[in-house]
Protein backbone atom coordinates (compact mmCIF):
# COMPACT_ATOMS: atom_id res chain seq x y z
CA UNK A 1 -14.72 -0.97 -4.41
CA UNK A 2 -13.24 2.36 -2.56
CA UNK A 3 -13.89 5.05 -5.33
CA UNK A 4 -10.07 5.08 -6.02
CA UNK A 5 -7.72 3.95 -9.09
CA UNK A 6 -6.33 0.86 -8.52
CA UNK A 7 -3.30 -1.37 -9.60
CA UNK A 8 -3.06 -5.31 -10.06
CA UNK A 9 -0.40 -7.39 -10.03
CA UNK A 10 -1.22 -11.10 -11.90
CA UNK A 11 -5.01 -10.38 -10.43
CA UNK A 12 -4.13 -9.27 -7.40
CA UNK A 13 -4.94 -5.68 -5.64
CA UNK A 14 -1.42 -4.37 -5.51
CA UNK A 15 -1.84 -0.45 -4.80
CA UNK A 16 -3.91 2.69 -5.31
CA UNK A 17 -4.63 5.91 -5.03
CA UNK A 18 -7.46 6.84 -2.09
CA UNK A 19 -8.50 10.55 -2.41
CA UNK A 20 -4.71 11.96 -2.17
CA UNK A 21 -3.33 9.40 -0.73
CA UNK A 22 -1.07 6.45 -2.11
CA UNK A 23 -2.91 2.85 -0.23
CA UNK A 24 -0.26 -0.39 -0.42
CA UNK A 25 -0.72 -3.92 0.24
CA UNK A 26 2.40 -4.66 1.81
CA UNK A 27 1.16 -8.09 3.67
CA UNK A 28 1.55 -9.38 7.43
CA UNK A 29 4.95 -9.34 7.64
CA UNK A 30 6.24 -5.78 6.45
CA UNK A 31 2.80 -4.40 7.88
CA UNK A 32 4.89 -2.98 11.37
CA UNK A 33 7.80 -2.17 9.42
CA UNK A 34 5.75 -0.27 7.38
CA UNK A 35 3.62 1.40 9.88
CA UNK A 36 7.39 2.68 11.20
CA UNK A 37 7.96 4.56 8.45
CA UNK A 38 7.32 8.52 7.79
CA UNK A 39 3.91 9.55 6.30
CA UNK A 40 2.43 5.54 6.68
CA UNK A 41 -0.85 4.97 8.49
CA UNK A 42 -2.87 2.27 8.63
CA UNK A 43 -5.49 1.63 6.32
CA UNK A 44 -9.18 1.92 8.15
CA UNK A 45 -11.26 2.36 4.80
CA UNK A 46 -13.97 0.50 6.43
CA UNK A 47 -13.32 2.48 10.02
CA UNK A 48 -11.41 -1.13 11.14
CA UNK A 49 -7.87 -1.36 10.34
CA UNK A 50 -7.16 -3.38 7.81
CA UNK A 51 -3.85 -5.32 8.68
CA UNK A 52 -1.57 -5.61 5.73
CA UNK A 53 -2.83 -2.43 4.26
CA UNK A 54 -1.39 1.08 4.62
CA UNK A 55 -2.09 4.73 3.40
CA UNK A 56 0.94 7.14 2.64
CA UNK A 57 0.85 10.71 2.33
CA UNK A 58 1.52 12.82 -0.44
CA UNK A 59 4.60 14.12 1.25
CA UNK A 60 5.83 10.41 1.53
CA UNK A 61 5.77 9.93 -1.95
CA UNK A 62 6.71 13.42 -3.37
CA UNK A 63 9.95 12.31 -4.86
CA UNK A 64 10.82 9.19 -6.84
CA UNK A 65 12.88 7.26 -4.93
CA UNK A 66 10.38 7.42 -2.24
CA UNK A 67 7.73 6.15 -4.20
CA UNK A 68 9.66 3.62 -6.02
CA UNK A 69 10.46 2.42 -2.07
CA UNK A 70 7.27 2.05 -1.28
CA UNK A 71 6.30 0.27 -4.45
CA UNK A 72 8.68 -2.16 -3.59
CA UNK A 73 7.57 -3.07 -0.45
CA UNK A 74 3.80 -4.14 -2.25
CA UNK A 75 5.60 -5.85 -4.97
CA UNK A 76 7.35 -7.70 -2.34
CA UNK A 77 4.53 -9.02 -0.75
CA UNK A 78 2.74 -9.75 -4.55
CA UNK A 79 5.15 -12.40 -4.50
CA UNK A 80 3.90 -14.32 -2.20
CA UNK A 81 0.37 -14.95 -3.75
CA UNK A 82 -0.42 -16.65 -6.51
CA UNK A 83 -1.64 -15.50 -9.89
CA UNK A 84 -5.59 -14.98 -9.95
């Protein structure tokens, strides 16, 4: 779909990796919060922002923690769908 690796979670796009960048589906709701954070952008794969969808940098993910954080915030929002 965008030349990257991607991760489900029960069917569902989850997250990926985008050239060298890590791309999230975080949902509606986090989607600000997100944006707030260091090294988050949104995602404009198609050139259109794609609302619930963000890229982070490598440098936002160089450590663990970070990327666990950020992990978190797409599992989060997997919860809310249902299983394809």
């Amino acid at each position: 779909m965008f030349a990257g690796l991607c991760f489900l979670n029960r069917g569902n796009m989850c997250c990926g990796i985008v050239g060298r960048e890590l791309m999230l589906r975080v949902g509606p709701e986090q989607y600000d919060h997100c944006l707030s954070l260091p090294d988050a952008r949104e995602m404009d794969f198609t050139g259109k922002a794609m609302k619930g969808m963000v890229y982070v940098s490598e440098e936002g993910v160089a450590n663990d923690r970070d990327l666990e954080q950020w992990i978190t915030y797409a599992l989060k929002f997997m919860e809310t769908l249902p299983a394809k």
